[in-house]
C-alpha atoms as a PDB file:
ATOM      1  CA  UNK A   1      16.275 -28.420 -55.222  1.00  0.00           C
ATOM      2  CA  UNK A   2      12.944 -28.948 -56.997  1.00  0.00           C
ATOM      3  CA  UNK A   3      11.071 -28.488 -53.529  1.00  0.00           C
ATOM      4  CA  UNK A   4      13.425 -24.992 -52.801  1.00  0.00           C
ATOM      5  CA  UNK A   5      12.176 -23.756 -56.749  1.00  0.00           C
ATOM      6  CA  UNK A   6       8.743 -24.445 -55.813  1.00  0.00           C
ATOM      7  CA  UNK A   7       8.651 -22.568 -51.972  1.00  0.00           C
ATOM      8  CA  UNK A   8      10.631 -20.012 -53.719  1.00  0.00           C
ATOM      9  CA  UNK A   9       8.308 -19.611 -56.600  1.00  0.00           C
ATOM     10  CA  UNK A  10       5.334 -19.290 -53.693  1.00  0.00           C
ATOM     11  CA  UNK A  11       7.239 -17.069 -51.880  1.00  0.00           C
ATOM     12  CA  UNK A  12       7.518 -14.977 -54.991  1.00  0.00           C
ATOM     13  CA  UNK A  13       3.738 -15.251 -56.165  1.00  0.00           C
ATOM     14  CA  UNK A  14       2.649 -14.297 -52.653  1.00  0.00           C
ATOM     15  CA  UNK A  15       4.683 -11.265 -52.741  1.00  0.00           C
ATOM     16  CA  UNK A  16       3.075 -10.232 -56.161  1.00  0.00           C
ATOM     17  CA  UNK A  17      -0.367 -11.197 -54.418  1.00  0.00           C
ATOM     18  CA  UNK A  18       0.547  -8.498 -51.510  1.00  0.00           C
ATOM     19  CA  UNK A  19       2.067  -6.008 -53.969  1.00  0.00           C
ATOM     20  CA  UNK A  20      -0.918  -5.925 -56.235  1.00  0.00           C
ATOM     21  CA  UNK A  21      -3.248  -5.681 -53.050  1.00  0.00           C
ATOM     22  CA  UNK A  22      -1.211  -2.617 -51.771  1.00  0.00           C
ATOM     23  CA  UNK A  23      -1.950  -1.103 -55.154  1.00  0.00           C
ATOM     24  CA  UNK A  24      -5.335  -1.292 -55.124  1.00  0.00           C
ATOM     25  CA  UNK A  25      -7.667   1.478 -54.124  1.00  0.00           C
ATOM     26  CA  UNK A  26      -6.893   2.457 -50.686  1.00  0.00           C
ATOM     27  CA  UNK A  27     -10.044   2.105 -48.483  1.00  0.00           C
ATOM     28  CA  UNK A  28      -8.464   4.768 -46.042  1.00  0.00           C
ATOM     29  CA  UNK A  29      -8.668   7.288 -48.911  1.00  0.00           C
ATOM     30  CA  UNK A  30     -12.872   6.569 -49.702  1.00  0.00           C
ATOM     31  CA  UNK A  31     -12.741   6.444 -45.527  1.00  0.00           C
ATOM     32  CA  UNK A  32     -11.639  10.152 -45.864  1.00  0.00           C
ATOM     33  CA  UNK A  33     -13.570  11.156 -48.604  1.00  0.00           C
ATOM     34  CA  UNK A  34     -16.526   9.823 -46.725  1.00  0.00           C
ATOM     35  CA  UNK A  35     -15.519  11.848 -43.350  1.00  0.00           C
ATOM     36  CA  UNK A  36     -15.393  14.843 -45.820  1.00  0.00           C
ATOM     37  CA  UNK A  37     -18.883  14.859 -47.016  1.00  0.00           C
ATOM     38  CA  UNK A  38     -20.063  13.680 -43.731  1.00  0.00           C
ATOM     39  CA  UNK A  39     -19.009  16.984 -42.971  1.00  0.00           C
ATOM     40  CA  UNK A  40     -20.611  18.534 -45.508  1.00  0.00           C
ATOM     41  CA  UNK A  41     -23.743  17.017 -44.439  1.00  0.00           C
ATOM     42  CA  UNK A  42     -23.062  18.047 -40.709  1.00  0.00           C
ATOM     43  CA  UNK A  43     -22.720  21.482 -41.848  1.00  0.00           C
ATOM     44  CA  UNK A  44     -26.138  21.302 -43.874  1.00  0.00           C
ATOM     45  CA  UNK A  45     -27.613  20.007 -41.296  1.00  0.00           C
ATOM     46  CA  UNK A  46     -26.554  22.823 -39.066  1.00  0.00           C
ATOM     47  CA  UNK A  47     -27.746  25.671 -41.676  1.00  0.00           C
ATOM     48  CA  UNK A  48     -30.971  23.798 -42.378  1.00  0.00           C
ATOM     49  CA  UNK A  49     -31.491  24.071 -37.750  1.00  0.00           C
ATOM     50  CA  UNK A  50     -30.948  27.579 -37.874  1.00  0.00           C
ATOM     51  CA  UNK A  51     -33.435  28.302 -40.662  1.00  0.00           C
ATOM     52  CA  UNK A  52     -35.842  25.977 -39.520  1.00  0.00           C
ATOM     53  CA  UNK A  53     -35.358  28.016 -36.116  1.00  0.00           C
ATOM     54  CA  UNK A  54     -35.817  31.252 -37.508  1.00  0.00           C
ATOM     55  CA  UNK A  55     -39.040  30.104 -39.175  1.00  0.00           C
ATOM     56  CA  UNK A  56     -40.375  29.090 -35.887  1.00  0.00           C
ATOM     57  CA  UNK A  57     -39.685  32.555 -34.804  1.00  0.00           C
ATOM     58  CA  UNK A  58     -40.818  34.633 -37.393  1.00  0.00           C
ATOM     59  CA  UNK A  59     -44.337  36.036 -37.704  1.00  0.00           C
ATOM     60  CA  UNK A  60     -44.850  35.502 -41.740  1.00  0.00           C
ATOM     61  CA  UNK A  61     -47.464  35.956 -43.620  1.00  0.00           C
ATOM     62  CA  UNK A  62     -49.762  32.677 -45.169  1.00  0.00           C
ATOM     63  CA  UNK A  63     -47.973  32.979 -48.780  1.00  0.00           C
ATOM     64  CA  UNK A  64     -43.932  33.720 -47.594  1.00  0.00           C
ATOM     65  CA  UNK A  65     -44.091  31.537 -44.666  1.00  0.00           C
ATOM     66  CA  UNK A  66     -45.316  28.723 -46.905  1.00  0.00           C
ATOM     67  CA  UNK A  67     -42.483  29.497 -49.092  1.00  0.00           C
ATOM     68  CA  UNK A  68     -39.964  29.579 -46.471  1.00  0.00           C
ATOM     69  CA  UNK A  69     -41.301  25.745 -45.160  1.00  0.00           C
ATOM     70  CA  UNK A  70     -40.714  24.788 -48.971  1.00  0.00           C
ATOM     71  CA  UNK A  71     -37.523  25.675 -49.090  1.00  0.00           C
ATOM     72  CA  UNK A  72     -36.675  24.227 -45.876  1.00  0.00           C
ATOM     73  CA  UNK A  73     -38.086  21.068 -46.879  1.00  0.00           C
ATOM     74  CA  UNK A  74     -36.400  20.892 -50.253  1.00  0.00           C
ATOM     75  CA  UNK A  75     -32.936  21.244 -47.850  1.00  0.00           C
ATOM     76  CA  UNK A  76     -34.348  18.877 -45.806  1.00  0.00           C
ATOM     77  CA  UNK A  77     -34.981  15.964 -48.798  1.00  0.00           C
ATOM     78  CA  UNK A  78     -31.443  16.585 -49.831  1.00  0.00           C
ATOM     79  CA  UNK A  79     -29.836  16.133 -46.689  1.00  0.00           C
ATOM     80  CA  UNK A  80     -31.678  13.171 -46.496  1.00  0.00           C
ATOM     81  CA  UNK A  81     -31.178  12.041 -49.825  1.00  0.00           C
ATOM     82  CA  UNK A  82     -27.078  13.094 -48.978  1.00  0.00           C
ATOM     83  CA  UNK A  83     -27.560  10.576 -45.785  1.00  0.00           C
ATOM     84  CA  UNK A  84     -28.382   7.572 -47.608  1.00  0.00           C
ATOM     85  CA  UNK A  85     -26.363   8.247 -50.417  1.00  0.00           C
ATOM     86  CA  UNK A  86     -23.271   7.847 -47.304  1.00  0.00           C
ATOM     87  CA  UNK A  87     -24.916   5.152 -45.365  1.00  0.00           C
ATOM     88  CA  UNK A  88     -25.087   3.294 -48.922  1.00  0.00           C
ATOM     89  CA  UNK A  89     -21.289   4.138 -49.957  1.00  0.00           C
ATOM     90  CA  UNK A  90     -19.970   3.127 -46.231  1.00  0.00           C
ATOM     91  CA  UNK A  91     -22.124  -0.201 -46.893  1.00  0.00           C
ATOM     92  CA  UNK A  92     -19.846  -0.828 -50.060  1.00  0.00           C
ATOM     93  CA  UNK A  93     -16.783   0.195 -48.727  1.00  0.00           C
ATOM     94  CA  UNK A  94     -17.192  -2.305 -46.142  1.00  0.00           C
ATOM     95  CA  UNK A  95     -18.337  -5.170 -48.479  1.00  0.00           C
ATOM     96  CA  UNK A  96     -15.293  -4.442 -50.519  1.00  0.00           C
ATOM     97  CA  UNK A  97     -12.776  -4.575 -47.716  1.00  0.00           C
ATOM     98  CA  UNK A  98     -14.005  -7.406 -45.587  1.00  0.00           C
ATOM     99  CA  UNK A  99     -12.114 -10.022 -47.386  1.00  0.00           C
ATOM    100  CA  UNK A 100      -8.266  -8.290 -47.495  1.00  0.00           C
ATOM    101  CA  UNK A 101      -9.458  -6.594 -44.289  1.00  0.00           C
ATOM    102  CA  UNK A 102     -12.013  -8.039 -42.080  1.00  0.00           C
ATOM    103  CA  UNK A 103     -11.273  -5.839 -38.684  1.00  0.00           C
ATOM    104  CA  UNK A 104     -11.392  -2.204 -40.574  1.00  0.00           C
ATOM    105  CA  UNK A 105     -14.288  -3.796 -42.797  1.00  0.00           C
ATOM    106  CA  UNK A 106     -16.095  -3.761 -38.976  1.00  0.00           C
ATOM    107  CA  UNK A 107     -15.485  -0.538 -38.608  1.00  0.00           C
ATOM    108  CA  UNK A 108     -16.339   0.811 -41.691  1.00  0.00           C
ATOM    109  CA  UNK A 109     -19.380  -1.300 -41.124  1.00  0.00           C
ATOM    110  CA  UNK A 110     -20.135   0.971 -38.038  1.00  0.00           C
ATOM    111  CA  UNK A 111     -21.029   4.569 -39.382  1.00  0.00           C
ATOM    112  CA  UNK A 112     -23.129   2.778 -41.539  1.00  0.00           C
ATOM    113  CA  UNK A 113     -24.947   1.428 -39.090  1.00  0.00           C
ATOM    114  CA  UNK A 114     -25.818   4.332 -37.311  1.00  0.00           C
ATOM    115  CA  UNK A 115     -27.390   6.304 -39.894  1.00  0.00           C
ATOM    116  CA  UNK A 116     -29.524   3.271 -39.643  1.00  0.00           C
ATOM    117  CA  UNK A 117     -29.467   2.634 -35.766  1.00  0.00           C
ATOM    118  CA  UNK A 118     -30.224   6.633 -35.384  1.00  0.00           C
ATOM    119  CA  UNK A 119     -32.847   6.883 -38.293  1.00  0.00           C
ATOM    120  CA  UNK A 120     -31.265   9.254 -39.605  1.00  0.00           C
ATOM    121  CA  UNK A 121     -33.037   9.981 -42.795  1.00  0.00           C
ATOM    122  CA  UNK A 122     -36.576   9.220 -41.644  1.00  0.00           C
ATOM    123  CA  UNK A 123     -35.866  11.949 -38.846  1.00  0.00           C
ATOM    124  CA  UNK A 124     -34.879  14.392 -41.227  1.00  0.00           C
ATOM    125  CA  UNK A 125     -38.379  13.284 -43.253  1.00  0.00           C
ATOM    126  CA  UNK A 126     -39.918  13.199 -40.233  1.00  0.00           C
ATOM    127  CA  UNK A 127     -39.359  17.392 -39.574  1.00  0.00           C
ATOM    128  CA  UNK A 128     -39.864  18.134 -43.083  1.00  0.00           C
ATOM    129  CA  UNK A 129     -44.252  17.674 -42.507  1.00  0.00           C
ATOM    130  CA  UNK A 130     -43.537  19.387 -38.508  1.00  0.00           C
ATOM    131  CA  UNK A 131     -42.243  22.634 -40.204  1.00  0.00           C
ATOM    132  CA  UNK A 132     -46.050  24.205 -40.175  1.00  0.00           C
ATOM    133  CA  UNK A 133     -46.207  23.645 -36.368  1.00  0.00           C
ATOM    134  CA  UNK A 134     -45.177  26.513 -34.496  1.00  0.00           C
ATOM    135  CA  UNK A 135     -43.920  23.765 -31.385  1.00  0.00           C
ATOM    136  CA  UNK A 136     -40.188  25.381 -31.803  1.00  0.00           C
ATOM    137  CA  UNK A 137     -39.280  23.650 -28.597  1.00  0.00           C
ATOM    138  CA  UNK A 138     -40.039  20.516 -30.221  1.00  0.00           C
ATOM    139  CA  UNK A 139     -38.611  21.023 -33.768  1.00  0.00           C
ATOM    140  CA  UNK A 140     -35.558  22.008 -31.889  1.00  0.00           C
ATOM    141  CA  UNK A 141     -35.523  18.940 -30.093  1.00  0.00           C
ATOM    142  CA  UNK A 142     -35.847  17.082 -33.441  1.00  0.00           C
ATOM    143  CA  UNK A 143     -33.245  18.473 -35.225  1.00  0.00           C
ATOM    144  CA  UNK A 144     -30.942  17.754 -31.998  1.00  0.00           C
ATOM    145  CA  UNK A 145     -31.585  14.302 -32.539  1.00  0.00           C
ATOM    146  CA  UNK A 146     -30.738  14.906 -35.976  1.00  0.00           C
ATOM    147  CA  UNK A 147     -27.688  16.251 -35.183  1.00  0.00           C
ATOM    148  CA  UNK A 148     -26.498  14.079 -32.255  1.00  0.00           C
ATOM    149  CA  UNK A 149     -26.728  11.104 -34.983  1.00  0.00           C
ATOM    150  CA  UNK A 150     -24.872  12.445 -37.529  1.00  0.00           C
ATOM    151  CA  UNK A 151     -22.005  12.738 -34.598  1.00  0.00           C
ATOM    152  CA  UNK A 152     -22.178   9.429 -33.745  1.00  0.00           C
ATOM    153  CA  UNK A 153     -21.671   9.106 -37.321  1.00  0.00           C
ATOM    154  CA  UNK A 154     -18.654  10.962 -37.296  1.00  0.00           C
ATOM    155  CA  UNK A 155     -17.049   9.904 -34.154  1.00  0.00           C
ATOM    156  CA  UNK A 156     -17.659   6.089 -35.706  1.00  0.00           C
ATOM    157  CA  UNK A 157     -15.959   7.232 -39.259  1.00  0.00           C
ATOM    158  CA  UNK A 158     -13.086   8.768 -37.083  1.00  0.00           C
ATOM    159  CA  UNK A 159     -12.683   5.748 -35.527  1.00  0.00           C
ATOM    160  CA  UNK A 160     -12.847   3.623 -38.758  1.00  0.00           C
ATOM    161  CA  UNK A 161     -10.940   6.118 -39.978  1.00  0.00           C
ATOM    162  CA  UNK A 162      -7.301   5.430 -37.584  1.00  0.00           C
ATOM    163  CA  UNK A 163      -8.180   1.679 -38.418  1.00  0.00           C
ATOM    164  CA  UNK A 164      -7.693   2.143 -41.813  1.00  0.00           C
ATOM    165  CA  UNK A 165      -4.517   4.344 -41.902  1.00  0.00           C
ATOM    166  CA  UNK A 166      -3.074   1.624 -39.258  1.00  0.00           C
ATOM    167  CA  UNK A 167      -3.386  -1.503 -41.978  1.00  0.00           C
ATOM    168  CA  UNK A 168      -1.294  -0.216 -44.500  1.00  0.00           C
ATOM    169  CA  UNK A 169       1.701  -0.494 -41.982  1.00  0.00           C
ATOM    170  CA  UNK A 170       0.405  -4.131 -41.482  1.00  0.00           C
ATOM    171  CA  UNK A 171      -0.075  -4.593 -44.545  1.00  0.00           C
ATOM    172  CA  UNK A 172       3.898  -3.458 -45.381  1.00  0.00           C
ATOM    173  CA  UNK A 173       4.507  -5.598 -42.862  1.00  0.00           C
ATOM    174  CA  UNK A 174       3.749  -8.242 -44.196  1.00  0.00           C
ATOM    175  CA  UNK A 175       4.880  -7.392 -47.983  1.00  0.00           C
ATOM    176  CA  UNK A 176       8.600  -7.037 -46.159  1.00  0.00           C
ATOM    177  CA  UNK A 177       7.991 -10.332 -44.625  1.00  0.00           C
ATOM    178  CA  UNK A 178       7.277 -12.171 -47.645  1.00  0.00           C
ATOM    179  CA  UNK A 179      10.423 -10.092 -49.682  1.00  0.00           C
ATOM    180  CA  UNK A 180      12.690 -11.864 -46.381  1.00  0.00           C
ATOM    181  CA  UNK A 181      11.357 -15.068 -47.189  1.00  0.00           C
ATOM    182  CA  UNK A 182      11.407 -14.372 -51.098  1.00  0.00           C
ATOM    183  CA  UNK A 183      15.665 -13.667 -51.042  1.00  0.00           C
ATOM    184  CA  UNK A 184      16.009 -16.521 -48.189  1.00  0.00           C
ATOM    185  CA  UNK A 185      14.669 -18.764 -50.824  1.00  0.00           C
ATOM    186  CA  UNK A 186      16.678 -17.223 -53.512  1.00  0.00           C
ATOM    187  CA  UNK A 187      20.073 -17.390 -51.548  1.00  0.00           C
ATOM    188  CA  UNK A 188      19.199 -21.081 -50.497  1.00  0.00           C
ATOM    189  CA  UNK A 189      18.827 -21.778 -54.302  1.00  0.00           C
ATOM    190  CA  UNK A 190      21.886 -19.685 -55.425  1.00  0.00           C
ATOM    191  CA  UNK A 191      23.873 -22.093 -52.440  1.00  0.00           C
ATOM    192  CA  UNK A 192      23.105 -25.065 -54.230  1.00  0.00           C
END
């Protein structure tokens, strides 16, 4: 009877362990949040292309064109400052899940990594001292680049993304499992 109290009592502090976890902060929700200003970024990206491409077209004067290549670069620091700000927040998200979690932890680990693997940032640096060439061919190339990376970005969040909304099912899977075993253990003890 002793030995039924005790796997009964584990059954019962496991299901409290799984409970408690299920209550916690859901990493799908900061995976969301983090696909949302990805976005954001995306679409400052985009803006800060067609400016830079409208510079590159425009015959300005000395004083308005050097104006307009501030401004740009100013965008340009933020985006890039917006970049690492995510690259550093899917880094923690991933450090905090990979011990409940280890598979979504991966792929949480994976956007991260290709800010980094796509140099994301330094790019967008990078193009901030081209904006006084007139090379728009080039530039345009460059903030492709730019661009295509911050999709692989996305298309790696997405995927993190459906890994995270799949382990809370799991994870209620195995909460239910532990409740079975939690009232087999109780009716075994209420038999004796």
């Amino acid at each position: 009877a002793n030995a039924d109290a005790q796997r009964a009592l584990a059954a019962m502090e496991e299901t409290r362990r799984l409970l408690d976890g299920a209550r916690e902060s859901r990493p799908a929700e900061g995976t969301q949040s983090a696909l949302e200003n990805l976005q954001s970024l995306q679409a400052q990206q985009r803006a800060i292309a067609n400016a830079t491409d409208r510079l590159m077209q425009q015959e300005l004067n000395a004083a308005n064109r050097a104006q307009a290549e501030q401004d740009i670069a100013a965008r340009k620091e933020a985006l890039a400052q917006g970049v690492n700000s995510l690259q550093n927040r899917l880094d923690r998200m991933a450090n905090d899940t990979r011990r409940e979690q280890p598979q979504p932890a991966r792929q949480l680990q994976g956007p991260a990594d290709a800010v980094r693997e796509n140099r994301i940032p330094d790019r967008i640096r990078q193009t901030q001292s081209l904006l006084h060439t007139t090379d728009r061919t080039y530039m345009g190339q460059e903030e492709s680049r730019i661009a295509a990376g911050l999709d692989d970005v996305e298309q790696r969040l997405q995927a993190a993304s459906q890994s995270m909304n799949a382990s809370p099912t799991q994870q209620a899977n195995q909460i239910a499992s532990a409740a079975r075993d939690l009232s087999r253990g109780a009716q075994s003890l209420v038999e004796r």
